[in-house]
C-alpha atoms as a PDB file:
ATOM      1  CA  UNK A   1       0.000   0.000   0.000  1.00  0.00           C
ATOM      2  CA  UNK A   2       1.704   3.811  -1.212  1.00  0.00           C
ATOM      3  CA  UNK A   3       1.789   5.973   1.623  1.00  0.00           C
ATOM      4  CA  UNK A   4       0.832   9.489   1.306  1.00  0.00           C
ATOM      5  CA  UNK A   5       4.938  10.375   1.120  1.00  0.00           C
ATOM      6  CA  UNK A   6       5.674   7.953  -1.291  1.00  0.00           C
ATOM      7  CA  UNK A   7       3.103   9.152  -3.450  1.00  0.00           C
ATOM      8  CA  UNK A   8       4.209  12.398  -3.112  1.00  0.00           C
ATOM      9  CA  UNK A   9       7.547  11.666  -3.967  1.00  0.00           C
ATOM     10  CA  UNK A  10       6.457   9.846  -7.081  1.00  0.00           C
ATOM     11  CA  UNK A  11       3.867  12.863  -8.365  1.00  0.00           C
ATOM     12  CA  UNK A  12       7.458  14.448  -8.564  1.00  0.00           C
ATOM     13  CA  UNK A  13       9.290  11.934 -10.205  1.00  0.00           C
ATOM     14  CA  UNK A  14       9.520  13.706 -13.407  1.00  0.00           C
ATOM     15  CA  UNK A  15      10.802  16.797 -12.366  1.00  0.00           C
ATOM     16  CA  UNK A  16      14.702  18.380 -12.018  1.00  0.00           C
ATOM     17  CA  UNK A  17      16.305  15.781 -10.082  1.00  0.00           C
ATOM     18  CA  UNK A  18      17.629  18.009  -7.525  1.00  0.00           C
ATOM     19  CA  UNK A  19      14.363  19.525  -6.733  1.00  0.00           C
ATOM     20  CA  UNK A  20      13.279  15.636  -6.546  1.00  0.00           C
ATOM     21  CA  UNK A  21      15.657  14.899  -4.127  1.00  0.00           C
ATOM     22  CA  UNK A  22      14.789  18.031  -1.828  1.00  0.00           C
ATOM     23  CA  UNK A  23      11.516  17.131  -2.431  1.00  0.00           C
ATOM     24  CA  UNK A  24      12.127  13.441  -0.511  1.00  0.00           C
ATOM     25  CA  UNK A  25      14.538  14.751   1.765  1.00  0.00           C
ATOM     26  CA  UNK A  26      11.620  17.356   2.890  1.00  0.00           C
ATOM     27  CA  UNK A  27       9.352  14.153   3.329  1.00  0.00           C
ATOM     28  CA  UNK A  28      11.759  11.983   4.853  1.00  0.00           C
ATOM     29  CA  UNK A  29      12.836  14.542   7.254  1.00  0.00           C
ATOM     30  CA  UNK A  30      10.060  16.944   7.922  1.00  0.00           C
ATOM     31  CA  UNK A  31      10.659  16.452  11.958  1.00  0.00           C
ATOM     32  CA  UNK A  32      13.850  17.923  11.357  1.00  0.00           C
ATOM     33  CA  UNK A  33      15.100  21.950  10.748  1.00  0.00           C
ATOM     34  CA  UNK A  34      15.796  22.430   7.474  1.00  0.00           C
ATOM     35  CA  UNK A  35      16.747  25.062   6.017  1.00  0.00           C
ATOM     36  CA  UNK A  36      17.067  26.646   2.652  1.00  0.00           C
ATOM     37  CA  UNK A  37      21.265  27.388   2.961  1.00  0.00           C
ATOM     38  CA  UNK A  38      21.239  23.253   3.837  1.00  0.00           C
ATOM     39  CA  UNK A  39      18.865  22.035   1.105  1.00  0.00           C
ATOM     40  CA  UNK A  40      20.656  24.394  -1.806  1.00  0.00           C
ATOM     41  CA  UNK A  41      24.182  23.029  -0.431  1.00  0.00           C
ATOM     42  CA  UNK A  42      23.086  19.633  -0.544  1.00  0.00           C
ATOM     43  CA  UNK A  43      21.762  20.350  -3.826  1.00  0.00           C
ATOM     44  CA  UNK A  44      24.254  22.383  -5.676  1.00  0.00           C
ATOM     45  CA  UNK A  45      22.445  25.614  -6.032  1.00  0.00           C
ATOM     46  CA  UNK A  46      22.590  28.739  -4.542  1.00  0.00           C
ATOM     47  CA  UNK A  47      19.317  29.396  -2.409  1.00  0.00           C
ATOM     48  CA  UNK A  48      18.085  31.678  -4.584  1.00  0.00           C
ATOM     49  CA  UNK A  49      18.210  29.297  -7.596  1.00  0.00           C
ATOM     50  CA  UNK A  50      16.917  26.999  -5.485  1.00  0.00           C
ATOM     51  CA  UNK A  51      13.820  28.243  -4.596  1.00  0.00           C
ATOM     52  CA  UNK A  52      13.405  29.581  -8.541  1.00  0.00           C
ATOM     53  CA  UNK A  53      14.178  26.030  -9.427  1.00  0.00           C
ATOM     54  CA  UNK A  54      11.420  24.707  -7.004  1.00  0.00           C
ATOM     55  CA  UNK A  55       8.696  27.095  -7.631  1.00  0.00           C
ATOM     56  CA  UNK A  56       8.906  26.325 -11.166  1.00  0.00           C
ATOM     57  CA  UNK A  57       8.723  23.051 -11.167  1.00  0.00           C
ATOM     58  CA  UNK A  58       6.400  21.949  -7.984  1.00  0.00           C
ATOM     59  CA  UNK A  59       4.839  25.294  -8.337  1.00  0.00           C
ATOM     60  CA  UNK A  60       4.867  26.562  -4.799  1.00  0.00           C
ATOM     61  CA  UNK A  61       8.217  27.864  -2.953  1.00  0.00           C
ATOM     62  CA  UNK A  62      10.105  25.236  -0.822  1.00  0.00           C
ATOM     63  CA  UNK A  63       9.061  26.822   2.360  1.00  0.00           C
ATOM     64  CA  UNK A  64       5.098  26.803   1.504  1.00  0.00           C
ATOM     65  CA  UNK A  65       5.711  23.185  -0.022  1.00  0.00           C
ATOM     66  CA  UNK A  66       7.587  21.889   3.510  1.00  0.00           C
ATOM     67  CA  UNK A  67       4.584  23.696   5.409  1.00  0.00           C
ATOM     68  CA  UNK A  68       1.672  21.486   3.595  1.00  0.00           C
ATOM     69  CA  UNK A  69       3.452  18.733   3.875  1.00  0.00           C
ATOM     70  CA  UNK A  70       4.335  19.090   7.805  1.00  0.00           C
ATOM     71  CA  UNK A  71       0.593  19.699   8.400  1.00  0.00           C
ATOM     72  CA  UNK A  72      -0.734  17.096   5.463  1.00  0.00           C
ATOM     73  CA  UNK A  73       1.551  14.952   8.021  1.00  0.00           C
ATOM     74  CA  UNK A  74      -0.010  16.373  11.059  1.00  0.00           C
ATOM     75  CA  UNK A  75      -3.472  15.553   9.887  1.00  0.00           C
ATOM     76  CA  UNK A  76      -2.464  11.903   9.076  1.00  0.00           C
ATOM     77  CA  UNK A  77      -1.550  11.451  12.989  1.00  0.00           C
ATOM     78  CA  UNK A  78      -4.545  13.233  14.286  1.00  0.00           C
ATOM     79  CA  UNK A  79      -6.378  10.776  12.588  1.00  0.00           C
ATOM     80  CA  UNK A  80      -4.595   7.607  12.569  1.00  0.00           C
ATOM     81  CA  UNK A  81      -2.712   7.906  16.362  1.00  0.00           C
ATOM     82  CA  UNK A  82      -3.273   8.903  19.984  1.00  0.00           C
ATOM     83  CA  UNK A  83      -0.792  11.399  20.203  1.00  0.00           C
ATOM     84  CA  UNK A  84      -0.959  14.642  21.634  1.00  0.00           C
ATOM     85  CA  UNK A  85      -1.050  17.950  19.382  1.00  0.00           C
ATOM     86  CA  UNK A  86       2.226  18.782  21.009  1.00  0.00           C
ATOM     87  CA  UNK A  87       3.546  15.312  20.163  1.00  0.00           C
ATOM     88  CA  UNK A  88       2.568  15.855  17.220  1.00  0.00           C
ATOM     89  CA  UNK A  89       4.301  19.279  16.626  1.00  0.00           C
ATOM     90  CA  UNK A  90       7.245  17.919  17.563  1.00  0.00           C
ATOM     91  CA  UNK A  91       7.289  14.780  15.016  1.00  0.00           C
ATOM     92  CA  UNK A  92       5.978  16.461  12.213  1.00  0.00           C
ATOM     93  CA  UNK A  93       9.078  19.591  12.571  1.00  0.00           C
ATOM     94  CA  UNK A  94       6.818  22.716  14.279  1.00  0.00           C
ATOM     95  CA  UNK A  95       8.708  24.370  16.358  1.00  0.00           C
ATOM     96  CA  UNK A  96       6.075  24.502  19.088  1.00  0.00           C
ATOM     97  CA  UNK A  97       2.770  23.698  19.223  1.00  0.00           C
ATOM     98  CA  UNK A  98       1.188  27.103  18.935  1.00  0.00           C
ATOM     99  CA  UNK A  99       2.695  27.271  15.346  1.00  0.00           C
ATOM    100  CA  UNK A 100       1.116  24.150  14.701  1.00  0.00           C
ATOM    101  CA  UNK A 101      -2.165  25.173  15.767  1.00  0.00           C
ATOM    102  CA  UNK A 102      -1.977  28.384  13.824  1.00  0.00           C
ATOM    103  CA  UNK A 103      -1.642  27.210  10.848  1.00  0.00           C
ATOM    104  CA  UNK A 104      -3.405  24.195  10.724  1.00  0.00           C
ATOM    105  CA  UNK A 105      -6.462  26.567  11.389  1.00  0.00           C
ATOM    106  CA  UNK A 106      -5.474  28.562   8.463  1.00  0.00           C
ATOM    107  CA  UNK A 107      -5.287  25.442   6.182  1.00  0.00           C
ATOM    108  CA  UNK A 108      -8.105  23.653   6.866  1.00  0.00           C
ATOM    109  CA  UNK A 109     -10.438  26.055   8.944  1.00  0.00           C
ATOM    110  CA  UNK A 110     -10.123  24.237  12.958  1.00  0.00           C
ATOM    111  CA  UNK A 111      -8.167  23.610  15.521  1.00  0.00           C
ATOM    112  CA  UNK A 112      -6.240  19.988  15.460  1.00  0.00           C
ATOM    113  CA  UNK A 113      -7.914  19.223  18.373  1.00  0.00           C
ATOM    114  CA  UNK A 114     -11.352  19.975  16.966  1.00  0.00           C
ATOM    115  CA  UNK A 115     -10.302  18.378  13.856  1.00  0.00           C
ATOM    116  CA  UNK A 116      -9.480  15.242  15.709  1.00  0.00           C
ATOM    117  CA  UNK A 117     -13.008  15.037  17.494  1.00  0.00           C
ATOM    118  CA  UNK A 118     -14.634  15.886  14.562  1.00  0.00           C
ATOM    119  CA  UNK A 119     -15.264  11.826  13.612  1.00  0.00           C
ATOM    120  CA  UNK A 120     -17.044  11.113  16.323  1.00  0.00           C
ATOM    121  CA  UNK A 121     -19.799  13.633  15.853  1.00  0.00           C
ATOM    122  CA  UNK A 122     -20.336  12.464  12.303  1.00  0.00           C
ATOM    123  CA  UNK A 123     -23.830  11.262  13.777  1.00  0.00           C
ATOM    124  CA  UNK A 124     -26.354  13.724  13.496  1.00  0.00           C
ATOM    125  CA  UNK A 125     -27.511  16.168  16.890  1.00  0.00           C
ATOM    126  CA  UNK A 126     -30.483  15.379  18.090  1.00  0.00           C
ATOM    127  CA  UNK A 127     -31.779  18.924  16.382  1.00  0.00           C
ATOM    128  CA  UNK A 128     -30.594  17.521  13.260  1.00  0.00           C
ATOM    129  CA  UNK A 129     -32.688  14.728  13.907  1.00  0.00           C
ATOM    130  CA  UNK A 130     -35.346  16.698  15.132  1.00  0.00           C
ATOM    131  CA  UNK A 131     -35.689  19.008  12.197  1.00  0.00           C
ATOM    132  CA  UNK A 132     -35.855  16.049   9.745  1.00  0.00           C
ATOM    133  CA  UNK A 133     -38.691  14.961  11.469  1.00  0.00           C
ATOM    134  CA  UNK A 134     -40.635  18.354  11.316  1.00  0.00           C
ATOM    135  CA  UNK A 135     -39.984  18.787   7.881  1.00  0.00           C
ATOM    136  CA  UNK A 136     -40.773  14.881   7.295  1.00  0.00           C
ATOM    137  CA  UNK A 137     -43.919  15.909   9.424  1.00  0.00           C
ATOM    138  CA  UNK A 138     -45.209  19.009   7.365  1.00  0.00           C
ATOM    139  CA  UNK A 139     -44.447  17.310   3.994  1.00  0.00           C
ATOM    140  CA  UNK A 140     -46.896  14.558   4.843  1.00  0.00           C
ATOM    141  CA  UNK A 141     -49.331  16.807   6.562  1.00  0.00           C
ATOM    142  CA  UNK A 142     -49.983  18.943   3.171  1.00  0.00           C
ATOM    143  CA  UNK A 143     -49.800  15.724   1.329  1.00  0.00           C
END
């Protein structure tokens, strides 16, 4: 079964090979720091190349790119482990947890801790329920 890295790394597989292998090294190592002087030293290119490099041909910089992935990552865990958000700042390279929060709010519009306890209210509130059963009520009434 692909994992959500591996697939990413593949979507990229046709790209510069340098960006492709800062593109794996940001998935492999997403807990870690990296930074831009590292990845264009490991790569060859001066950062600013770099990051020209990368935006053309994943079309995002390397720093919004690293940021998706660290909180496409953080996602994954809230859904799949019992970890703490701060655990899971820590793994997925977030300096500290308020970070994480903040932007995972931006991206996908709640907290991770909301997001995480959003499964279990996937069954309707009782005034769900209850308006379903008006409505059902009134359609049958002028029926």
């Amino acid at each position: 079964m692909a994992t959500s890295r591996s697939c990413a790394v593949s979507q990229y597989a046709a790209i510069d090979p340098r960006i492709g292998r800062v593109v794996s090294r940001m998935q492999g190592g997403m807990h870690q720091k990296l930074t831009l002087p590292e990845l264009a030293k490991e790569t060859g290119l001066s950062v600013s190349r770099l990051c020209h490099v990368f935006g053309s041909e994943v079309g995002t910089s390397a720093r919004q790119y690293l940021k998706m992935a660290r909180l496409g990552r953080a996602k994954e865990l809230l859904e799949t482990s019992n970890l703490s958000v701060k655990q899971i700042a820590g793994d997925v390279g977030f300096e500290d947890v308020s970070r994480l929060i903040r932007h995972f709010r931006n991206m996908y519009g709640v907290t991770p801790s909301r997001y995480r306890r959003a499964p279990l209210r996937k069954q309707p509130r009782i005034d769900d329920r209850l308006m379903t059963t008006d409505r059902d009520a009134a359609r049958n009434t002028y029926e």
